[in-house]
N, C-alpha and C. Protein backbone atom coordinates (compact mmCIF):
# COMPACT_ATOMS: atom_id res chain seq x y z
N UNK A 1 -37.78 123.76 106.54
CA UNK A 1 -38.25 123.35 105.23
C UNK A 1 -39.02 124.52 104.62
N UNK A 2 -38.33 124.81 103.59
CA UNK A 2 -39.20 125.97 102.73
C UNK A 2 -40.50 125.68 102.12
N UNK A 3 -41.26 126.40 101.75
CA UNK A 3 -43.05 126.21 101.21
C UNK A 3 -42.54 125.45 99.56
N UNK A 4 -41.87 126.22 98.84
CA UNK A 4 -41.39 125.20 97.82
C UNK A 4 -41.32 123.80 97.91
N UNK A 5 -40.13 123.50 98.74
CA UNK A 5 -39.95 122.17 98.58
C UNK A 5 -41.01 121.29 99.30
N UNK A 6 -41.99 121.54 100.20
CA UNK A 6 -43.17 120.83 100.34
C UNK A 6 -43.33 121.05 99.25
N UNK A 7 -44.40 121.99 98.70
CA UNK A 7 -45.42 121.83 97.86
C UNK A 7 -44.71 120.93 96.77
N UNK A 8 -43.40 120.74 96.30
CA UNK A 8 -42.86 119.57 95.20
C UNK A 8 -43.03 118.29 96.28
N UNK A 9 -42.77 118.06 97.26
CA UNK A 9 -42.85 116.99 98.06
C UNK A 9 -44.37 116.56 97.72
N UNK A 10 -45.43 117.06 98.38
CA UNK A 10 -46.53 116.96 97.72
C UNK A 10 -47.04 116.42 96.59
N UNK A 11 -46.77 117.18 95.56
CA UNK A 11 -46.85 117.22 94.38
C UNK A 11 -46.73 115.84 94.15
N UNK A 12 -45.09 115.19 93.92
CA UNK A 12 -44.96 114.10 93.78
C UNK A 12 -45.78 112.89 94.56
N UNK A 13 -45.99 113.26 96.02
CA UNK A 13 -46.84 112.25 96.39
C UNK A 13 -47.91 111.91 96.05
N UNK A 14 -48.82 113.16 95.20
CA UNK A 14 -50.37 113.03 94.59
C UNK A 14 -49.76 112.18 93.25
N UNK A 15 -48.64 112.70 92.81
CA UNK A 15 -48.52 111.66 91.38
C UNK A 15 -48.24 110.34 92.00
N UNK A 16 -47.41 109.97 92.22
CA UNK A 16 -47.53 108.65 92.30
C UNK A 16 -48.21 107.85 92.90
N UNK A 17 -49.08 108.76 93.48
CA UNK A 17 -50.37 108.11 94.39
C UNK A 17 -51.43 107.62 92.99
N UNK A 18 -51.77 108.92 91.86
CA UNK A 18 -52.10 108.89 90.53
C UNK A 18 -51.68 107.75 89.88
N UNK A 19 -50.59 107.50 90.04
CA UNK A 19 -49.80 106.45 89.20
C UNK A 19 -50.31 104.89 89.39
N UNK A 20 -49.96 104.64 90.84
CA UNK A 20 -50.52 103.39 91.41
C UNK A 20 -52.04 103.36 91.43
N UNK A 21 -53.11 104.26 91.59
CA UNK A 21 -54.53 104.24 91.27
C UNK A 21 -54.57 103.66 89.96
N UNK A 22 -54.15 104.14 88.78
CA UNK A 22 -54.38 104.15 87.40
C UNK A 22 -53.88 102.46 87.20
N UNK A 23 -52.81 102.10 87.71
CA UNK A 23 -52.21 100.72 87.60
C UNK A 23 -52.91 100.12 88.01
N UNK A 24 -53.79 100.33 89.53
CA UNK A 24 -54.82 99.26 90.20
C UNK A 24 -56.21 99.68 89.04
N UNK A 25 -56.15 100.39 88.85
CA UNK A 25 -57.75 100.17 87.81
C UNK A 25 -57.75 99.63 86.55
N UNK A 26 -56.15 99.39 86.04
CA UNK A 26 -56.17 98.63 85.01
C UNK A 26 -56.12 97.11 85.12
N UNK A 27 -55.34 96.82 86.87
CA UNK A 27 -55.34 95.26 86.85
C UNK A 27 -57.00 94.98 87.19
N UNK A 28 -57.76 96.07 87.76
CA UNK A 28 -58.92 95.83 88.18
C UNK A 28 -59.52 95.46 86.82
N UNK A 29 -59.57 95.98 85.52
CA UNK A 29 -60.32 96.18 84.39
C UNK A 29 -59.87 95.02 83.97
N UNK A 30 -58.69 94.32 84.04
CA UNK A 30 -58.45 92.95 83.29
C UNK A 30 -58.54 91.91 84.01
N UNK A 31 -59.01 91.89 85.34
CA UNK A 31 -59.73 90.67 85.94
C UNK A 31 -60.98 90.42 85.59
N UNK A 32 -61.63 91.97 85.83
CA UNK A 32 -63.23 91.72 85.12
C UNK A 32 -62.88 91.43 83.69
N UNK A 33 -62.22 91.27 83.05
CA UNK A 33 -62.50 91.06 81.16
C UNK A 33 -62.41 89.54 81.85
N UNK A 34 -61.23 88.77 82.73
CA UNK A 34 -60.92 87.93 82.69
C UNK A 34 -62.46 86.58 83.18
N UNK A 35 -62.57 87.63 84.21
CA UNK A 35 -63.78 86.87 84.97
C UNK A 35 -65.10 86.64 83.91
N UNK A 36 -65.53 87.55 82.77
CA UNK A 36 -66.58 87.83 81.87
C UNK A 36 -66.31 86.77 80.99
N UNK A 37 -64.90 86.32 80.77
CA UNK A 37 -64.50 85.43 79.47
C UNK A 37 -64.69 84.37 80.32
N UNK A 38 -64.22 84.13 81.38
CA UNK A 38 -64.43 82.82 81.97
C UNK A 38 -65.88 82.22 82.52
N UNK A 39 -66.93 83.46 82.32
CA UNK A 39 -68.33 83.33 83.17
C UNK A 39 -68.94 82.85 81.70
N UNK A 40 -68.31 83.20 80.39
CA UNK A 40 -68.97 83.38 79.11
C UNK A 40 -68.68 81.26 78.89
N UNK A 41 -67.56 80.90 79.23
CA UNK A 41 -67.31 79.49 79.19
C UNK A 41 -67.94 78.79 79.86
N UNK A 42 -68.66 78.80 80.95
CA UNK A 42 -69.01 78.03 81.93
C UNK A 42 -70.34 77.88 81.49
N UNK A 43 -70.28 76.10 80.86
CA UNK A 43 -71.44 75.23 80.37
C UNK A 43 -72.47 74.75 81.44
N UNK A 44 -73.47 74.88 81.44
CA UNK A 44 -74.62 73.85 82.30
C UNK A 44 -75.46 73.05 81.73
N UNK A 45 -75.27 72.35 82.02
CA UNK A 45 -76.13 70.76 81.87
C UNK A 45 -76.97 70.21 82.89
N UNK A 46 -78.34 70.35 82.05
CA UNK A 46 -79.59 69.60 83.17
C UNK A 46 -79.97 68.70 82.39
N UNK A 47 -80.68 68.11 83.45
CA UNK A 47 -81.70 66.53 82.79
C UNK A 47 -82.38 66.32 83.53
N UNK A 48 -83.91 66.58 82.78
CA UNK A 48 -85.12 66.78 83.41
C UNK A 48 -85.90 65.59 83.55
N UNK A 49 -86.34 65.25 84.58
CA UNK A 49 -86.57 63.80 85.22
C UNK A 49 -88.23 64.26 85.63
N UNK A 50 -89.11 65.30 85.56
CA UNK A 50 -90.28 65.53 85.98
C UNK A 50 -90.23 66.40 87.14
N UNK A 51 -89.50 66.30 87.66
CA UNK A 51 -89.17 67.55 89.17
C UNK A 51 -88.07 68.53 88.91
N UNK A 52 -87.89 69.55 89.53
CA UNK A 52 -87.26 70.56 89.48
C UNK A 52 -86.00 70.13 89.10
N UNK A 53 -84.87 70.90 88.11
CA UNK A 53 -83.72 70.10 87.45
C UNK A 53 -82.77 71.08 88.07
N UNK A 54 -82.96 72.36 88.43
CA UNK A 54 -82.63 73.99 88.90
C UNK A 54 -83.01 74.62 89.46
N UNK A 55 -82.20 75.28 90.77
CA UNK A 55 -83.11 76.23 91.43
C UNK A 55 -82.11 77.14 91.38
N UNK A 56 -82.30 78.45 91.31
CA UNK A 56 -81.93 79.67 91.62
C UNK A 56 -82.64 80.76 92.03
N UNK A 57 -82.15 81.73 92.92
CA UNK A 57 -82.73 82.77 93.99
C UNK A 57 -82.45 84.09 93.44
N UNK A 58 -82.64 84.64 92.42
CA UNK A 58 -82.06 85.73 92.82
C UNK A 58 -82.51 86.83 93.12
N UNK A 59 -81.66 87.88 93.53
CA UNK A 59 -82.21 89.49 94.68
C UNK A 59 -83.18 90.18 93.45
N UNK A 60 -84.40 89.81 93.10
CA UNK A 60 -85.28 90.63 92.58
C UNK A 60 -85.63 91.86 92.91
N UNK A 61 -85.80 92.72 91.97
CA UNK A 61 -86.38 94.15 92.61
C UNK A 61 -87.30 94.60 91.76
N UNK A 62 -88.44 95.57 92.35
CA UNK A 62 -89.50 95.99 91.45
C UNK A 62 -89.07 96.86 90.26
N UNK A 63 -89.06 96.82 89.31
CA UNK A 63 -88.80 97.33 87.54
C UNK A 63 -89.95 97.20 87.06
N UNK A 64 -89.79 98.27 86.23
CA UNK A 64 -90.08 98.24 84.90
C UNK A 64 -90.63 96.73 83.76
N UNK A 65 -88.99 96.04 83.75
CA UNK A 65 -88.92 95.13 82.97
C UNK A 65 -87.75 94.41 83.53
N UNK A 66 -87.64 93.21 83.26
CA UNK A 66 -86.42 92.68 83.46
C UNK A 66 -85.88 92.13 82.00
N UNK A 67 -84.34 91.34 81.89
CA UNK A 67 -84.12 90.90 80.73
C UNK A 67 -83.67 89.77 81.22
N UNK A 68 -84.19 88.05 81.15
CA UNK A 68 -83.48 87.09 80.84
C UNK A 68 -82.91 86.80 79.73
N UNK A 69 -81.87 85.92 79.59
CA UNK A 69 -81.19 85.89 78.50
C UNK A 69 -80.85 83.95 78.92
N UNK A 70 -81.54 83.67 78.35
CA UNK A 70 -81.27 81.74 78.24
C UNK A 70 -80.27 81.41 76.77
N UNK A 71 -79.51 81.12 77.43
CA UNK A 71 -79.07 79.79 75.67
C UNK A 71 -78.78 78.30 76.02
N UNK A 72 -79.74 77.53 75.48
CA UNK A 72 -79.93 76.08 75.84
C UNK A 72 -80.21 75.89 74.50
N UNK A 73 -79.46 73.85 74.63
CA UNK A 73 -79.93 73.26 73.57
C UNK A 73 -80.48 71.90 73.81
N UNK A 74 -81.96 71.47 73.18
CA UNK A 74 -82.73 70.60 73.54
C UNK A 74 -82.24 69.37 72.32
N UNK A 75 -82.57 68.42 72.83
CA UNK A 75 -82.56 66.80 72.14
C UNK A 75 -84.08 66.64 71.44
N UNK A 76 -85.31 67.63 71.75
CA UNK A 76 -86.20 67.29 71.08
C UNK A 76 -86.58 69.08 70.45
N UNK A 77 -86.37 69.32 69.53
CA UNK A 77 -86.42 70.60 69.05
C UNK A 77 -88.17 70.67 69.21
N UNK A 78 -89.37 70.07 68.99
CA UNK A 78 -91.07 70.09 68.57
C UNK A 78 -91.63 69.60 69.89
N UNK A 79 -91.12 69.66 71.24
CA UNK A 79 -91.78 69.16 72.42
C UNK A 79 -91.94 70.94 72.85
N UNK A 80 -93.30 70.66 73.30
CA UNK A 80 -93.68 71.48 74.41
C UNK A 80 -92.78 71.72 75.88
N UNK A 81 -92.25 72.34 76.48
CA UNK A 81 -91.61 72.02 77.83
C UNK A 81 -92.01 73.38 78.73
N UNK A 82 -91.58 73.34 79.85
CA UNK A 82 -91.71 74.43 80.77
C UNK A 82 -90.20 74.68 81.25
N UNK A 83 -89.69 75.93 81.28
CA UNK A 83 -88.60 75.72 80.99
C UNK A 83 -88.30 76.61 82.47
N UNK A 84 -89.57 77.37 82.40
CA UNK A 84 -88.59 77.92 84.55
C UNK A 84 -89.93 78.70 85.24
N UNK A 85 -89.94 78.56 86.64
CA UNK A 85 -91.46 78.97 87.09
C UNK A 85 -90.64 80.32 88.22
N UNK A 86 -91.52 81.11 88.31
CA UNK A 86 -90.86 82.23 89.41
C UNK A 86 -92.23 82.10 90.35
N UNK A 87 -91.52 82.32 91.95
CA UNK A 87 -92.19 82.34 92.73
C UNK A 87 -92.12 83.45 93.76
N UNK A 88 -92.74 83.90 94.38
CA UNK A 88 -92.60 85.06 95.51
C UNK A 88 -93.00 84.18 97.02
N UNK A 89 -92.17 84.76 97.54
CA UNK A 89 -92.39 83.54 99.06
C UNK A 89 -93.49 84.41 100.16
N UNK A 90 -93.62 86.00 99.32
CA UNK A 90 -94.35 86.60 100.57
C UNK A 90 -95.91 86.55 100.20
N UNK A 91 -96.53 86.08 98.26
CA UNK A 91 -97.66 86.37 98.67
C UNK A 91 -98.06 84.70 97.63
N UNK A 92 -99.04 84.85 96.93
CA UNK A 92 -99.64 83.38 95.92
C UNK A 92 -98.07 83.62 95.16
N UNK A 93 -98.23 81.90 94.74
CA UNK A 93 -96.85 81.67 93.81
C UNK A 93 -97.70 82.28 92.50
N UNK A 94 -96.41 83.05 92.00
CA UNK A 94 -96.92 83.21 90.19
C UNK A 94 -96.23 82.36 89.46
N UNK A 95 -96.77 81.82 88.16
CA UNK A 95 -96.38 80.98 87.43
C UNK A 95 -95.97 81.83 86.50
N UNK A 96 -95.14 81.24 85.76
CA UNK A 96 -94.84 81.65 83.98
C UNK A 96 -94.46 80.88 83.40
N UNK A 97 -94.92 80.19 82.60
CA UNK A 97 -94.76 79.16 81.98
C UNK A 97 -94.05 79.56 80.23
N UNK A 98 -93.51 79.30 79.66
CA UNK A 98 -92.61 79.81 78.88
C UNK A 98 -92.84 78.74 77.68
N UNK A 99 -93.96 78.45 76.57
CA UNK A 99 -94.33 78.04 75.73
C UNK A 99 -93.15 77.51 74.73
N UNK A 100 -92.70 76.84 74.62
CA UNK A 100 -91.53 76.35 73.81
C UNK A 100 -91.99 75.69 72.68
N UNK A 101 -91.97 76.00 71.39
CA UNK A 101 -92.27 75.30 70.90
C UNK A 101 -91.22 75.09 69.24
N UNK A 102 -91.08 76.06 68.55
CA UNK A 102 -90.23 75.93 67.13
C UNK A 102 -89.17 77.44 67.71
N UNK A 103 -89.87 78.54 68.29
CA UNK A 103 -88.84 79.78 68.60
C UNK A 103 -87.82 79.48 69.83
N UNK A 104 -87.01 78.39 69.32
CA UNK A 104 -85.81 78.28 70.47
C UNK A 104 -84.65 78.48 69.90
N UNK A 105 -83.81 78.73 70.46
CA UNK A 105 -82.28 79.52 70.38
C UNK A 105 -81.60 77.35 70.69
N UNK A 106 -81.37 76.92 69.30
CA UNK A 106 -80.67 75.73 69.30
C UNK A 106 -79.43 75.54 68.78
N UNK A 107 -79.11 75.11 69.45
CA UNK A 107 -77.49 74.45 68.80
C UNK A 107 -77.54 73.27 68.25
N UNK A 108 -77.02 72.67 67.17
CA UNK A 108 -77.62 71.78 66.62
C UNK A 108 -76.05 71.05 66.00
N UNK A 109 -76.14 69.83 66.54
CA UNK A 109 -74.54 69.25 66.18
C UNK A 109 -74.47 68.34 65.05
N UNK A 110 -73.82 68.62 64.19
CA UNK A 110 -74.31 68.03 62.91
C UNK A 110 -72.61 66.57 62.68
């Protein structure tokens, strides 16, 4: 086998190796659009009875800042409520109590 025809042997194998990468990162890129449109649909519904209505955990890390992003819609737009408490399990629980009062993000069904 001459040095030519490797190095085209080669050659072609990096392309179509190129080829199939580029194809898997596009089916990769349209599952995530797919998964984002379908995470963007998925409604939750609570009903708050006086005790916890939700719990979630998630992997906190020390920042700067964080960004929640809530969109809920209430049946009493002028009630006071508490809408989520964060706790640390290693030292005193911290509270945050989240003042609700006219600045809520409502949907309103007419």
């Amino acid at each position: 086998m001459n040095l030519t025809r490797f190095l085209d042997e080669q050659k072609d194998r990096v392309n179509q190796a190129g080829i199939e990468v580029s194809h898997n990162l596009l089916e990769l890129k349209e599952k995530i659009r797919q998964a984002r449109q379908l995470a963007k649909s998925i409604k939750l519904s609570l009903h708050h009875t006086g005790s916890c209505a939700r719990r979630y955990e998630a992997d906190l890390k020390t920042s700067m800042s964080n960004t929640i992003l809530l969109h809920f819609k209430t049946t009493e737009p002028n009630k006071d409520m508490l809408l989520f408490m964060l706790h640390n399990k290693n030292t005193v629980s911290i509270y945050i109590y989240i003042y609700i009062y006219i600045y809520i993000y409502m949907i309103v069904e007419g």
